[in-house]
Protein backbone atom coordinates (compact mmCIF):
# COMPACT_ATOMS: atom_id res chain seq x y z
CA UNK A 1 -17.54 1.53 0.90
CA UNK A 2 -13.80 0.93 -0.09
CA UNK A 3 -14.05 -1.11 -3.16
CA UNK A 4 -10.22 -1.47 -3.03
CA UNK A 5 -10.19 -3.60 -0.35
CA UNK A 6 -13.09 -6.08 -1.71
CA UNK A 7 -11.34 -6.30 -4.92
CA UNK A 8 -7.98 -4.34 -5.65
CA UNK A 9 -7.82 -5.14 -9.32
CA UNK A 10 -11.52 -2.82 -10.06
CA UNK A 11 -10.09 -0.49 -12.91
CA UNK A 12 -13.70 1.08 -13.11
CA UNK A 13 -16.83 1.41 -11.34
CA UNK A 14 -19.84 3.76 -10.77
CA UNK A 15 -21.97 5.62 -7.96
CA UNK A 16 -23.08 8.89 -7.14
CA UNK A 17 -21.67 12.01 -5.31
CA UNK A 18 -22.58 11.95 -1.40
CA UNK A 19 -21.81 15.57 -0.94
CA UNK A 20 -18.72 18.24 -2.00
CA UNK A 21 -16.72 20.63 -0.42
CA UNK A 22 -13.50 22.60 -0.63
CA UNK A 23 -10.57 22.57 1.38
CA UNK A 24 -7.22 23.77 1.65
CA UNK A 25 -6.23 20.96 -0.73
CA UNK A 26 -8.77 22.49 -3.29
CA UNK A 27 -12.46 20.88 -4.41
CA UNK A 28 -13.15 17.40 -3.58
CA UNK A 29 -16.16 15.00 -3.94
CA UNK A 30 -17.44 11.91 -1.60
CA UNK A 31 -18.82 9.10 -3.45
CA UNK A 32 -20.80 6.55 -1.86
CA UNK A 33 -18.45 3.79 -2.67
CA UNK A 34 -14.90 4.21 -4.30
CA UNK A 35 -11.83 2.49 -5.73
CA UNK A 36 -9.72 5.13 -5.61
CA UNK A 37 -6.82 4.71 -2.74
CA UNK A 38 -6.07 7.24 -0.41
CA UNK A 39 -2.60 8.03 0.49
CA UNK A 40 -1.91 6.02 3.76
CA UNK A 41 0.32 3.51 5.09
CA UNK A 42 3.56 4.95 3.09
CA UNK A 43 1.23 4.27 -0.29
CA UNK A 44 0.72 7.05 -2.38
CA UNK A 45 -3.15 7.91 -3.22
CA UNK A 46 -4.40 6.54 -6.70
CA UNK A 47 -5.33 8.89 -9.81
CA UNK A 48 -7.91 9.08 -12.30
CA UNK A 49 -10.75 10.44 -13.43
CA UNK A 50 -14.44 10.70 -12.56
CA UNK A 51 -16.67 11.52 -15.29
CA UNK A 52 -14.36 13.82 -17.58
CA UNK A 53 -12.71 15.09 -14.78
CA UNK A 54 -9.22 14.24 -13.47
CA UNK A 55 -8.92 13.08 -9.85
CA UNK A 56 -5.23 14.59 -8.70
CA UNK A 57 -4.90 13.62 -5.18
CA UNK A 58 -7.34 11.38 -2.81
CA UNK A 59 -6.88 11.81 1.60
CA UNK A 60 -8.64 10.24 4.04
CA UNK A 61 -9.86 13.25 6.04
CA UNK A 62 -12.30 12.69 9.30
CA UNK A 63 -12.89 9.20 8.47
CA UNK A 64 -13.93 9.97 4.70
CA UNK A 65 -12.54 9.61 1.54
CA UNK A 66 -12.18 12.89 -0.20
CA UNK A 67 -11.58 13.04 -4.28
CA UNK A 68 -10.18 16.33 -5.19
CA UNK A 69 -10.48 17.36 -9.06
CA UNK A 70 -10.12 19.57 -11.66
CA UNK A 71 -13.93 20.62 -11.42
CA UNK A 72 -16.64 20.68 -9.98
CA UNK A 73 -19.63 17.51 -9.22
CA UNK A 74 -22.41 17.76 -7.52
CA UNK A 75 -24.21 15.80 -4.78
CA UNK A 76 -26.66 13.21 -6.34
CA UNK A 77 -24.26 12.97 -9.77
CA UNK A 78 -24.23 10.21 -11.48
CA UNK A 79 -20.49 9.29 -11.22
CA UNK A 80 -18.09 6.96 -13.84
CA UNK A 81 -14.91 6.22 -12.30
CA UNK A 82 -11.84 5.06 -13.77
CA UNK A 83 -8.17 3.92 -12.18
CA UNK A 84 -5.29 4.86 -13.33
CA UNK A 85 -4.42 1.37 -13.71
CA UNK A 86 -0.81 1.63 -14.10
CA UNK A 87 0.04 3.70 -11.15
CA UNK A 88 -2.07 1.46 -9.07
CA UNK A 89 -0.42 -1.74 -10.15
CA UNK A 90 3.18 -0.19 -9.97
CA UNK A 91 2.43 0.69 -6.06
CA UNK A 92 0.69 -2.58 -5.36
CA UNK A 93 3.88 -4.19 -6.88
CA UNK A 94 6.40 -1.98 -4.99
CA UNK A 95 3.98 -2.27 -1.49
CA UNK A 96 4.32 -5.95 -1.77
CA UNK A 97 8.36 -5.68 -2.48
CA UNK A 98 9.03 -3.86 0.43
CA UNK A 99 6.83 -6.37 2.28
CA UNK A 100 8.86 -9.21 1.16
CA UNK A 101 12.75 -7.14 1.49
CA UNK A 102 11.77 -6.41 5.27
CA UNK A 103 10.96 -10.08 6.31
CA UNK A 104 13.88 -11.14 3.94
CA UNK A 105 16.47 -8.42 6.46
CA UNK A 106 14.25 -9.98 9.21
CA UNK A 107 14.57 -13.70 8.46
CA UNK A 108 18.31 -13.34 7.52
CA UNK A 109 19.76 -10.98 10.01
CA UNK A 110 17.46 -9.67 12.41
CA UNK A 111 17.36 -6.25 11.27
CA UNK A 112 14.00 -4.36 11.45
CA UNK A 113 12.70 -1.99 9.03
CA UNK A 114 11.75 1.62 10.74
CA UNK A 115 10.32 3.12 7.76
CA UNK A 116 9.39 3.01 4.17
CA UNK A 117 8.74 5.46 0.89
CA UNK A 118 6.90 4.46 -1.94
CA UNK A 119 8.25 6.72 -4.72
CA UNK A 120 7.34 6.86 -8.51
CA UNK A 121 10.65 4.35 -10.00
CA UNK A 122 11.68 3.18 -6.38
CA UNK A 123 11.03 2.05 -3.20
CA UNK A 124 13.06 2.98 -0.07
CA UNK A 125 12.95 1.17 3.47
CA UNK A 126 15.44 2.12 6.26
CA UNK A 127 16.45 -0.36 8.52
CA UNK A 128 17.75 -0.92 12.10
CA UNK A 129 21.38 -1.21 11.87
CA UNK A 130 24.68 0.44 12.42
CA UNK A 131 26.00 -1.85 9.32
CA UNK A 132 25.30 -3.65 6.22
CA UNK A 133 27.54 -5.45 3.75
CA UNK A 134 27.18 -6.04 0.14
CA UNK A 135 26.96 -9.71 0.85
CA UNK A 136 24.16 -9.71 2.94
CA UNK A 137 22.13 -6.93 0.44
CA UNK A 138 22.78 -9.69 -2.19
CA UNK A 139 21.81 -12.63 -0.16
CA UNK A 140 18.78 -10.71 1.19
CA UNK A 141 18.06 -9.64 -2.69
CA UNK A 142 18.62 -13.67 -3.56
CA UNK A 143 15.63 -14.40 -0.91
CA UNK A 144 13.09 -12.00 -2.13
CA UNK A 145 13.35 -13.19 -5.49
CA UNK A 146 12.70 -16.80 -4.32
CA UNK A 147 9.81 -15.80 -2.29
CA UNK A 148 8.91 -14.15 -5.80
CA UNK A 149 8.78 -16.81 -7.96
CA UNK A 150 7.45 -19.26 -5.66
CA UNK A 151 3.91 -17.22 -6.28
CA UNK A 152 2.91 -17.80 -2.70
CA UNK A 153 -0.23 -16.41 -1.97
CA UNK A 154 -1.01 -12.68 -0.38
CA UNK A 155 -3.82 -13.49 2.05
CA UNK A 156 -5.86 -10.12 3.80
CA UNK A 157 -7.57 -10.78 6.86
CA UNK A 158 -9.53 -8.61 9.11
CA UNK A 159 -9.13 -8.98 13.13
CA UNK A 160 -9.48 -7.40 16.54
CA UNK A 161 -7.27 -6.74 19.40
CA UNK A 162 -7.79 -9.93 21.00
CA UNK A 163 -6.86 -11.93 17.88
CA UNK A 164 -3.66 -10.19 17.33
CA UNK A 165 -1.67 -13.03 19.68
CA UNK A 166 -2.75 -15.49 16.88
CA UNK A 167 -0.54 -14.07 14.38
CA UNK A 168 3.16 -13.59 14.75
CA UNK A 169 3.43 -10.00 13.06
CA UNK A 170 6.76 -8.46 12.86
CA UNK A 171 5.51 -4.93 14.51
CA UNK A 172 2.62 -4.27 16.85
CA UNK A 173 -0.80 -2.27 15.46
CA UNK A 174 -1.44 1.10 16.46
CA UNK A 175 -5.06 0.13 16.45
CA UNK A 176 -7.30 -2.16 18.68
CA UNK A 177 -10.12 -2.67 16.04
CA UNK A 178 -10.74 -3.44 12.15
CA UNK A 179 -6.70 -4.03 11.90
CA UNK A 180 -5.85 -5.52 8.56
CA UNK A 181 -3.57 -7.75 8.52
CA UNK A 182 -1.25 -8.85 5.05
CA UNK A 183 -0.08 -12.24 5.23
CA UNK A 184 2.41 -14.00 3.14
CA UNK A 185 2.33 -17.32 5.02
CA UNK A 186 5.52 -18.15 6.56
CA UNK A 187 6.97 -14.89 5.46
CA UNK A 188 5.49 -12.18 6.55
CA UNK A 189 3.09 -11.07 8.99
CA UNK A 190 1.61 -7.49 8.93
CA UNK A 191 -0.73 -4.99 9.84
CA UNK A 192 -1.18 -2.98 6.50
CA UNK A 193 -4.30 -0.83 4.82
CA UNK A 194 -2.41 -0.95 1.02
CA UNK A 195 -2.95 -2.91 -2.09
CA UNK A 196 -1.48 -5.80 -3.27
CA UNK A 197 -1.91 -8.41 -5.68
CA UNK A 198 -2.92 -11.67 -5.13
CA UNK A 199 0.02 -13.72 -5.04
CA UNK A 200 4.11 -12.72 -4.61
CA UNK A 201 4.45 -13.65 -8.32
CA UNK A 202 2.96 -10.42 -9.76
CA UNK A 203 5.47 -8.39 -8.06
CA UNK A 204 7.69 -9.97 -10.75
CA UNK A 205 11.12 -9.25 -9.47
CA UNK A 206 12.99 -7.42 -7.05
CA UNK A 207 16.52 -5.33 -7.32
CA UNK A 208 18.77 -3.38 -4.62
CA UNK A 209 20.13 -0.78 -6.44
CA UNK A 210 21.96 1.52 -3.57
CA UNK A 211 22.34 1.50 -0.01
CA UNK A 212 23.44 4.60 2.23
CA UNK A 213 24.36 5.67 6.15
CA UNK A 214 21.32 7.53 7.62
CA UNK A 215 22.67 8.86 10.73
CA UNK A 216 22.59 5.61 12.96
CA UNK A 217 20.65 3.97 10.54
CA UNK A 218 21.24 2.05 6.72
């Protein structure tokens, strides 16, 4: 069970080990349930610990979760895990900003966003456009922050193929079933397996700080 997605703000929890292994990636545990993110989705994975060991990296791999750590559990363990809670809340706040920058482009200019990086101070999103001017960065900065501190709320929703014409999402899912859709009503519209808090307020503010030519794109 992914504990994340029935409530993103668990900072601890327990279970037991399901089974370990070792791969290239080094040893890993799966737990029955977990709150512990996987990188996915341009997110980074989550890190922790379990017990007294440290979780460094968490992949999806074959449809499940795999912890590696510094050590070594075995199945049946009784497990205590704990979130790094500040990592977690700095992606779900940076996740949610580049959800809100791409509809602002979107709303004000038409200009769709190909790509994004989550990185450890800042976020990155590259866009569809030959050109951008400082004006619009600042008016599309100006709009984000009003969608900010308007605290809308940041609805998740679970649908199928056949619901998908019900929702006017800015980019077609790559999946038929269990897509997951993020919804900031009348701003955005997505198919998206991160975190994110619970309303646009927590993401607190947002900042453009540098813009660049990527071959044809900005």
């Amino acid at each position: 069970m992914k504990l994340y997605y029935e409530d993103q703000y668990i900072q601890d929890f327990e279970t037991v080990v399901n089974r370990n292994g070792e791969d290239n990636e080094g040893n890993y545990v799966v737990l029955k349930e977990t709150a512990f993110y996987p990188t996915g989705g341009g997110q980074p994975h989550d890190t922790g610990t379990l017990n007294h060991f440290n979780v460094v990296n968490v992949e999806e791999v074959k449809g499940e979760i795999r912890h590696y750590i510094d050590g070594i559990m075995q199945p049946g363990d009784k497990v205590a895990g704990k979130i790094n809670w500040n990592r977690r809340i700095d992606h779900m706040q940076q996740h949610t900003g580049q959800h809100i920058l791409t509809a602002a482009f979107e709303e004000l200019y038409q200009f769709e966003t190909l790509s994004f990086h989550l990185g450890t101070d800042t976020s990155t999103i590259d866009l569809n456009t030959e050109s951008i001017t400082e004006e619009q960065l600042s008016t599309a900065e100006a709009r984000c922050n009003e969608i900010i501190l308007e605290n809308l709320p940041i609805e998740t929703k679970w649908i199928n193929e056949g619901e998908i014409s019900q929702y006017p999402l800015r980019k077609m899912p790559s999946i038929k079933d269990n897509i997951r859709l993020v919804i900031i009503p009348n701003v955005d519209y997505n198919s998206c397996g991160g975190t994110h808090p619970k309303t646009t307020g927590e993401v607190m503010g947002l900042k453009v700080l540098h813009w660049e030519r990527q071959k044809k794109e900005s």
